[in-house]
PDB file of N, CA and C in Angstrom:
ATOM      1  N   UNK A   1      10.529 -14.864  35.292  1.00  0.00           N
ATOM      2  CA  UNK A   1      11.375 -14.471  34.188  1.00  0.00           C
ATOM      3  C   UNK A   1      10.637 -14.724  32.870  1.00  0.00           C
ATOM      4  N   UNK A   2      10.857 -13.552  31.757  1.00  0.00           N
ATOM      5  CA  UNK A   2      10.439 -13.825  31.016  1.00  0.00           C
ATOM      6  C   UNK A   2      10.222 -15.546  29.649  1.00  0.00           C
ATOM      7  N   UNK A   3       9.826 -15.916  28.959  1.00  0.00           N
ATOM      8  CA  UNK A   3      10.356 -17.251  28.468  1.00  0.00           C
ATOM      9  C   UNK A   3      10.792 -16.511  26.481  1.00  0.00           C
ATOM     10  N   UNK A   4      11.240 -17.141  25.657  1.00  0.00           N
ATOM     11  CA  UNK A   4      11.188 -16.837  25.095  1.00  0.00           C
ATOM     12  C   UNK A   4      10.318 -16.411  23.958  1.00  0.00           C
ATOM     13  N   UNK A   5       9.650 -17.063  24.186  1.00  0.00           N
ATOM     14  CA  UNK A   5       8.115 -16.908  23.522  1.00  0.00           C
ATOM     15  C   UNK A   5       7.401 -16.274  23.681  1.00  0.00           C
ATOM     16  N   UNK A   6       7.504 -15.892  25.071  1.00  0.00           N
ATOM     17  CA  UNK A   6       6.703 -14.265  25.472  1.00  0.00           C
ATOM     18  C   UNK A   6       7.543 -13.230  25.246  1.00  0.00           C
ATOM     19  N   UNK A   7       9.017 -13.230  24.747  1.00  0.00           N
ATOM     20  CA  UNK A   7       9.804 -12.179  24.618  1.00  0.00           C
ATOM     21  C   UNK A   7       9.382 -12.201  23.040  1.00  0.00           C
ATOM     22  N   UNK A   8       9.318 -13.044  22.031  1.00  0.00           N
ATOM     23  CA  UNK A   8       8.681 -12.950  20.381  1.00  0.00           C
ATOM     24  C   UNK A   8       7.393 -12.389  20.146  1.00  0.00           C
ATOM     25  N   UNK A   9       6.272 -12.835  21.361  1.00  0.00           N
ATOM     26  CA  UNK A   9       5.193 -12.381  21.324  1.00  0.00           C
ATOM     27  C   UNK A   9       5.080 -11.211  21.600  1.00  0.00           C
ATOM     28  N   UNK A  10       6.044 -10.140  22.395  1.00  0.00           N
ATOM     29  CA  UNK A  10       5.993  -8.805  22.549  1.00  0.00           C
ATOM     30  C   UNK A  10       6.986  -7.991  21.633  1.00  0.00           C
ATOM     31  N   UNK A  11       8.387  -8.876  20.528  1.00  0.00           N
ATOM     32  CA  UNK A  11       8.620  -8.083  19.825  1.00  0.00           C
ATOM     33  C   UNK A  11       8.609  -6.816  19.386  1.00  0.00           C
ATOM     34  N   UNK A  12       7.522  -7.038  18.381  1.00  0.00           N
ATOM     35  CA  UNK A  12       6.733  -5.354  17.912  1.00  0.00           C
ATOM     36  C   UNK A  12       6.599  -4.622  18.504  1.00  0.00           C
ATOM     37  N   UNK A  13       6.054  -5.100  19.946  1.00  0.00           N
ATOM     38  CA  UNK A  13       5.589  -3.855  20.836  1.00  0.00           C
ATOM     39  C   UNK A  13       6.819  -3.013  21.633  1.00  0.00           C
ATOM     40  N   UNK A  14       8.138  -4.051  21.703  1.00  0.00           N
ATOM     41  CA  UNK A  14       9.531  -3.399  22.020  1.00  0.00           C
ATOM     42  C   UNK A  14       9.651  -2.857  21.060  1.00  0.00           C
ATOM     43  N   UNK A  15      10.054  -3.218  19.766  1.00  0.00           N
ATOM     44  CA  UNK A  15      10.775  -2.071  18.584  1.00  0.00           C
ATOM     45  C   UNK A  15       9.667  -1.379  18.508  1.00  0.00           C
ATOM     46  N   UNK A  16       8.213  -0.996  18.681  1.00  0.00           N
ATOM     47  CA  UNK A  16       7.550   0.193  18.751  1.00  0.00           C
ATOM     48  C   UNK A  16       7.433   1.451  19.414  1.00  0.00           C
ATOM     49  N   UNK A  17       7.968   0.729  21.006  1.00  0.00           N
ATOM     50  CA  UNK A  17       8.401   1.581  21.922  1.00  0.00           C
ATOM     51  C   UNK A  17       6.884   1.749  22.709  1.00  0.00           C
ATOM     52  N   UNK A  18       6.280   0.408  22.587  1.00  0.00           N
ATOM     53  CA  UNK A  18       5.013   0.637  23.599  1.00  0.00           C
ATOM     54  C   UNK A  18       4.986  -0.064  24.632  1.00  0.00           C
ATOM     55  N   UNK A  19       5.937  -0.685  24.938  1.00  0.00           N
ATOM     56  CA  UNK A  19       5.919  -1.419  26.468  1.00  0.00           C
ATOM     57  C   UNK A  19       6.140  -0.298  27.688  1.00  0.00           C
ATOM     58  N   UNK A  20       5.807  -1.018  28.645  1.00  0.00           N
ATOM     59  CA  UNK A  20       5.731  -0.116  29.706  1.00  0.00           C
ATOM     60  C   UNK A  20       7.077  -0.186  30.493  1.00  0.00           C
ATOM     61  N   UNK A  21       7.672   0.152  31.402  1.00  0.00           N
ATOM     62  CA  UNK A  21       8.982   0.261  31.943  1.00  0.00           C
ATOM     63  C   UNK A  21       9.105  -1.435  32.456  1.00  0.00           C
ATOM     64  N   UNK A  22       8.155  -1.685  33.230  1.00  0.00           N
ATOM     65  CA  UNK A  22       8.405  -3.228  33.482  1.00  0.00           C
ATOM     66  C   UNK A  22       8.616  -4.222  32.385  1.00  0.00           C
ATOM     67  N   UNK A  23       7.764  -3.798  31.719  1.00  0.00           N
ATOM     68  CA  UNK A  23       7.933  -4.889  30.602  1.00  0.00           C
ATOM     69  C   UNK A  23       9.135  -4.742  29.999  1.00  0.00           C
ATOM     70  N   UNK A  24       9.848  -3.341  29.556  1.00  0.00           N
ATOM     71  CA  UNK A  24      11.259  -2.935  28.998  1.00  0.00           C
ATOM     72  C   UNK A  24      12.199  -4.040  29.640  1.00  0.00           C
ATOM     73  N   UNK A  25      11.918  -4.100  31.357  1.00  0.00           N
ATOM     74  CA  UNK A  25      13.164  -4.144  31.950  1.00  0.00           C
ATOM     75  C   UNK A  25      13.030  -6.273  31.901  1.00  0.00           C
ATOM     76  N   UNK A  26      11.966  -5.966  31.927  1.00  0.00           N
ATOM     77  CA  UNK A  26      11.844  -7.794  32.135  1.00  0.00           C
ATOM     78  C   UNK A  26      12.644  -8.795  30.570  1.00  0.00           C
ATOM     79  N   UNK A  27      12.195  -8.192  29.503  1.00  0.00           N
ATOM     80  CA  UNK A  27      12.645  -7.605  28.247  1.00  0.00           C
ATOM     81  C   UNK A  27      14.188  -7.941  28.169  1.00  0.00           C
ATOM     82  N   UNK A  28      14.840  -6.744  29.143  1.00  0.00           N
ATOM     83  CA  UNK A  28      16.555  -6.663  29.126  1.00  0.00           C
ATOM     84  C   UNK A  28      17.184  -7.671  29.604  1.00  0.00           C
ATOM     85  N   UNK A  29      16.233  -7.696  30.840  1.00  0.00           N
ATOM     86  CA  UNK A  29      16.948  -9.381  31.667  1.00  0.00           C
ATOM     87  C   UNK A  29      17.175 -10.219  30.945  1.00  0.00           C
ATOM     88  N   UNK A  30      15.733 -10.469  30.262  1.00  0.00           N
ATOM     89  CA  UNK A  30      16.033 -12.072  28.961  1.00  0.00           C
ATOM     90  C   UNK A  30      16.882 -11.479  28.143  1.00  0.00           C
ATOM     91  N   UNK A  31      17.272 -10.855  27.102  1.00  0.00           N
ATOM     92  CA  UNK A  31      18.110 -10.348  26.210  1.00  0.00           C
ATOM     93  C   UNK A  31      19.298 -10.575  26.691  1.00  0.00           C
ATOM     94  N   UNK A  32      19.775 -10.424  28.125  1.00  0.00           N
ATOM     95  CA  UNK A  32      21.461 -10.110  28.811  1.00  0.00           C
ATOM     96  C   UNK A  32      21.613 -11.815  28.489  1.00  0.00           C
ATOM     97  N   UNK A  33      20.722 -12.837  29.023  1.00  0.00           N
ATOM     98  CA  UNK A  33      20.934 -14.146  28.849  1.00  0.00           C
ATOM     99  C   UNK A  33      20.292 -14.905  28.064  1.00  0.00           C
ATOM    100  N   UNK A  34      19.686 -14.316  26.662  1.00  0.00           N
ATOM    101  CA  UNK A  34      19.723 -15.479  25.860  1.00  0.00           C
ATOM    102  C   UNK A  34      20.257 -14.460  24.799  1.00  0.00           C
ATOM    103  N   UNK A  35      21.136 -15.103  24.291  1.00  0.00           N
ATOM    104  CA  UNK A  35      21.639 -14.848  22.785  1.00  0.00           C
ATOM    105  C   UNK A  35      20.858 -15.265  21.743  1.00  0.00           C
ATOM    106  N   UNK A  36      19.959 -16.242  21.316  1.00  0.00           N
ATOM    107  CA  UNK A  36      19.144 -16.601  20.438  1.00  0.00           C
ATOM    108  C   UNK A  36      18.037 -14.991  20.624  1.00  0.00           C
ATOM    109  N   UNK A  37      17.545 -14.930  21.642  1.00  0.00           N
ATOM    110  CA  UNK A  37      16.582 -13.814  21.414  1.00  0.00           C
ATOM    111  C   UNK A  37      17.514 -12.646  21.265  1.00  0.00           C
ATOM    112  N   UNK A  38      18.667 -12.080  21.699  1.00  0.00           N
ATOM    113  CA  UNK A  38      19.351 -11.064  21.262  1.00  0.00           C
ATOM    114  C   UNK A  38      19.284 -11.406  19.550  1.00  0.00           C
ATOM    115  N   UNK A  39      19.541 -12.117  18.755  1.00  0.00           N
ATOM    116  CA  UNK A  39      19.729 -12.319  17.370  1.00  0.00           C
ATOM    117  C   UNK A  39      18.780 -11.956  17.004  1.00  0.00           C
ATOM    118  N   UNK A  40      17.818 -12.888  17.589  1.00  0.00           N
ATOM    119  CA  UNK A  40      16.065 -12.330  17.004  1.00  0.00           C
ATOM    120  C   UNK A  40      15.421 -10.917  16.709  1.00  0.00           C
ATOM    121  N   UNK A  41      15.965  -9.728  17.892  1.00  0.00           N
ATOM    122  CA  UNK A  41      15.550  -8.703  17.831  1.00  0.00           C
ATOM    123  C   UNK A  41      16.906  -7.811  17.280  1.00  0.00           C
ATOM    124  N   UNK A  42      17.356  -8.315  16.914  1.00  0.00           N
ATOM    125  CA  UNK A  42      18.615  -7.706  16.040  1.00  0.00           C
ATOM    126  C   UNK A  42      18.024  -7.496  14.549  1.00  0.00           C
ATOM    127  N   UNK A  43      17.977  -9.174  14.234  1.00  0.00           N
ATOM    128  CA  UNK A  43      17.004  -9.138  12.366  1.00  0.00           C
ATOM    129  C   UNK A  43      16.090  -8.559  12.804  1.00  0.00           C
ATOM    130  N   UNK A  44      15.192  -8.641  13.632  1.00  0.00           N
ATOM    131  CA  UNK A  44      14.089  -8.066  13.644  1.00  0.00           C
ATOM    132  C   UNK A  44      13.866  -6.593  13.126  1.00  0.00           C
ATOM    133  N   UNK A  45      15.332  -5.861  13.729  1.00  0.00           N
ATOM    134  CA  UNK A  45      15.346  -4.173  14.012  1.00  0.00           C
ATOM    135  C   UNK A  45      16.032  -3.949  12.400  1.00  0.00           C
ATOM    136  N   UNK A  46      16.963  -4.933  11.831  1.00  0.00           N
ATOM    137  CA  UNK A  46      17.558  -4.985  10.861  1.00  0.00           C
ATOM    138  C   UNK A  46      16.168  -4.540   9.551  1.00  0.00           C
ATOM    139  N   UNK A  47      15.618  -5.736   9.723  1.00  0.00           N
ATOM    140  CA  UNK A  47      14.457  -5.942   8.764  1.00  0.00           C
ATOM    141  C   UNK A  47      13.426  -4.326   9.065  1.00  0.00           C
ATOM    142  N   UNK A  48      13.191  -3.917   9.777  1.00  0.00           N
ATOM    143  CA  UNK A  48      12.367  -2.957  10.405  1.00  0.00           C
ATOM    144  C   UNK A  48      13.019  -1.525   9.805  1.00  0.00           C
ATOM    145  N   UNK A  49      14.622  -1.779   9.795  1.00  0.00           N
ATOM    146  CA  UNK A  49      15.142  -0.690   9.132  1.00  0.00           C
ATOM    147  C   UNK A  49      15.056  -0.500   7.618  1.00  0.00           C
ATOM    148  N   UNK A  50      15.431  -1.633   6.971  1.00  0.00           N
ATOM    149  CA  UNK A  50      15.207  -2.033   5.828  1.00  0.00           C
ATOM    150  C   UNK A  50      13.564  -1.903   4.822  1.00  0.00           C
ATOM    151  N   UNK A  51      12.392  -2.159   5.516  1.00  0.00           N
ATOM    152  CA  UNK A  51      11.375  -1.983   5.510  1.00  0.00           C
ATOM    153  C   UNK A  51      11.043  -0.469   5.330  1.00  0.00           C
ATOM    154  N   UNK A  52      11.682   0.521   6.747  1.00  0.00           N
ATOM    155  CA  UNK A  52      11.110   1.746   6.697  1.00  0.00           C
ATOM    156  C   UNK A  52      11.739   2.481   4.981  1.00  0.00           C
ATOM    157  N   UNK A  53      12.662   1.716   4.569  1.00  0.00           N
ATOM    158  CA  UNK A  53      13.345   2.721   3.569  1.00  0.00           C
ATOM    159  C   UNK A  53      12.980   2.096   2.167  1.00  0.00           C
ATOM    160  N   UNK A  54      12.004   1.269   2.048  1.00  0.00           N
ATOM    161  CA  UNK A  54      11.334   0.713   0.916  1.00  0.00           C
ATOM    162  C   UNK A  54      10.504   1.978   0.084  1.00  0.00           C
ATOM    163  N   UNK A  55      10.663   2.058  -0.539  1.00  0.00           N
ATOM    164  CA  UNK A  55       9.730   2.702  -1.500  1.00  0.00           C
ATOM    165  C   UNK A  55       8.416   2.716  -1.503  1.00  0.00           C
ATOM    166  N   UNK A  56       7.034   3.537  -1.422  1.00  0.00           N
ATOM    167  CA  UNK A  56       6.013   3.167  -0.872  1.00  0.00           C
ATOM    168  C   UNK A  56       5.368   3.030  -2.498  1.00  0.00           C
ATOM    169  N   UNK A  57       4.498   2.069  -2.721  1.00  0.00           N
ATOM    170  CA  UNK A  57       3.662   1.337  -3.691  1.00  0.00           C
ATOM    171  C   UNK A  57       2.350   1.447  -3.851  1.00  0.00           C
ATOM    172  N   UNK A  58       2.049   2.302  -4.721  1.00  0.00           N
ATOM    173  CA  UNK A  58       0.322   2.180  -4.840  1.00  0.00           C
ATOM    174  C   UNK A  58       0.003   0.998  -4.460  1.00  0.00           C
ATOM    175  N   UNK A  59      -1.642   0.925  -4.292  1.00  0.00           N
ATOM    176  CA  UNK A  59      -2.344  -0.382  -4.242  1.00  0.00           C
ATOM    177  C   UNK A  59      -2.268  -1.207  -5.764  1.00  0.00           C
ATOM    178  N   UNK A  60      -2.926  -0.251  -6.830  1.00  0.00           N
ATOM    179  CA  UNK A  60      -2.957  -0.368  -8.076  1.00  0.00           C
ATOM    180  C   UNK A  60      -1.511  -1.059  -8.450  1.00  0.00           C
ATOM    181  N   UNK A  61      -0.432  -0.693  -8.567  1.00  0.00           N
ATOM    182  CA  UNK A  61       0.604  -1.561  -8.677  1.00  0.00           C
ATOM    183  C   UNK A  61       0.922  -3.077  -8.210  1.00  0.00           C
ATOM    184  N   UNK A  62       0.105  -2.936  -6.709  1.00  0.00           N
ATOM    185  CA  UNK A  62       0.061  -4.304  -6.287  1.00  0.00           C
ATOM    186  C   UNK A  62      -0.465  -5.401  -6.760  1.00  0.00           C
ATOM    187  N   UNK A  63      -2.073  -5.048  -6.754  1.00  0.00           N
ATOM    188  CA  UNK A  63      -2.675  -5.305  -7.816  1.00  0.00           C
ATOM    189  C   UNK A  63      -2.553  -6.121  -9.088  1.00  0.00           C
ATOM    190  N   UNK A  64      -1.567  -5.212  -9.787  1.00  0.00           N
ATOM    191  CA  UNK A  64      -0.990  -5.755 -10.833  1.00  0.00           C
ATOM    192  C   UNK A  64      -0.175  -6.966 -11.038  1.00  0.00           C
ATOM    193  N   UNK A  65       1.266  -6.537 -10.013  1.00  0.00           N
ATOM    194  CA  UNK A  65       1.960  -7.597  -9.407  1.00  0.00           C
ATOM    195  C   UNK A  65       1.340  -8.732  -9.485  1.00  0.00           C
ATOM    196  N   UNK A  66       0.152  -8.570  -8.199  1.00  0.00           N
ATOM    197  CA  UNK A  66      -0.604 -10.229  -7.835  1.00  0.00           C
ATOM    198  C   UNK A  66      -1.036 -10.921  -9.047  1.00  0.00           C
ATOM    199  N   UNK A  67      -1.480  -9.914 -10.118  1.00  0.00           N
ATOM    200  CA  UNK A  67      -2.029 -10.911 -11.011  1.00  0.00           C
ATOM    201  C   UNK A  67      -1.181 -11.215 -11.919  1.00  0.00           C
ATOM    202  N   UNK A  68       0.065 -10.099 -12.116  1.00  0.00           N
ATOM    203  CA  UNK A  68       1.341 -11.439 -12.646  1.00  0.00           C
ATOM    204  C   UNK A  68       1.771 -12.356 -12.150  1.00  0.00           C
ATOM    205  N   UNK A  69       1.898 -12.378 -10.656  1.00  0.00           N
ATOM    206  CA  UNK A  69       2.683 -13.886  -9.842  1.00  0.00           C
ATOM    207  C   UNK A  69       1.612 -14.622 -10.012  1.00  0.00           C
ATOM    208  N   UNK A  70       0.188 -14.483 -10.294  1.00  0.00           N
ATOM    209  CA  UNK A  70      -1.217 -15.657 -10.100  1.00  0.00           C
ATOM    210  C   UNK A  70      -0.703 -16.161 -11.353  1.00  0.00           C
ATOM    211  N   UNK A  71      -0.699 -15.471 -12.643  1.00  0.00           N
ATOM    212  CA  UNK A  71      -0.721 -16.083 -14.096  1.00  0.00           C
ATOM    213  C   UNK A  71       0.557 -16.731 -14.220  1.00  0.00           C
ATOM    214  N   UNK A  72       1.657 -15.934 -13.504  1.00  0.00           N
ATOM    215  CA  UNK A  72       3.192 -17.386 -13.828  1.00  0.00           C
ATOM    216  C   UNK A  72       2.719 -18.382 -13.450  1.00  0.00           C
ATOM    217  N   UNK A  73       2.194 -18.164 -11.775  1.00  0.00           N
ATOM    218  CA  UNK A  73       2.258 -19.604 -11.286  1.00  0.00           C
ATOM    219  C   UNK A  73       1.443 -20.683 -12.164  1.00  0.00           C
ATOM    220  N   UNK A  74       0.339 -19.940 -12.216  1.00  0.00           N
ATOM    221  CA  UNK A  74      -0.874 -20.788 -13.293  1.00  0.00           C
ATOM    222  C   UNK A  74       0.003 -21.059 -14.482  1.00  0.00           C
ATOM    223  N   UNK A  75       0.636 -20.478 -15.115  1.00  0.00           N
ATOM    224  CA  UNK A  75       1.512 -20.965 -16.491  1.00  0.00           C
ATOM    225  C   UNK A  75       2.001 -22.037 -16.004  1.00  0.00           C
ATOM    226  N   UNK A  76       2.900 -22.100 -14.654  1.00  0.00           N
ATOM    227  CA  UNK A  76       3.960 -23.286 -14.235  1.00  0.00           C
ATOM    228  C   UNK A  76       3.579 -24.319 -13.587  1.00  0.00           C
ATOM    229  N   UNK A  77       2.261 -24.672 -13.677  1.00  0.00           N
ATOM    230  CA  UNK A  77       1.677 -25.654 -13.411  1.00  0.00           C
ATOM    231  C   UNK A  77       1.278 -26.723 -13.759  1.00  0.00           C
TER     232      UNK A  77
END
């Protein structure tokens, strides 16, 4: 049976849809009986949804960003 830690460590690869049928089903078993990992891949899919509908960001903007959060922090130091 799967443990939970090998059900976190394959995460991504479930909400990607690259596991193979065994792995799906080994997957479902743990999910039917642990509720902590049902939660897990709930936020997980939550966050994943949330993510896809973000606004996409130049690099150049990022960029920018970083070197405002570098100079606050450096101010608040």
């Amino acid at each position: 049976m799967l443990s939970c830690k090998e059900l976190v460590a394959q995460s991504s690869d479930l909400l990607d849809g690259q596991l193979s049928f065994r792995e799906r089903m080994a997957v479902r078993r743990h999910l039917m009986l642990c509720r902590n990992c049902r939660r897990f891949i709930k936020q997980m899919r939550l966050t994943q949804g949330v993510l896809r509908h973000l606004p996409e960001v130049e690099d150049a903007e990022l960029d920018t960003l970083a070197a405002k959060l570098a100079e606050q922090r450096r101010g608040s130091s």
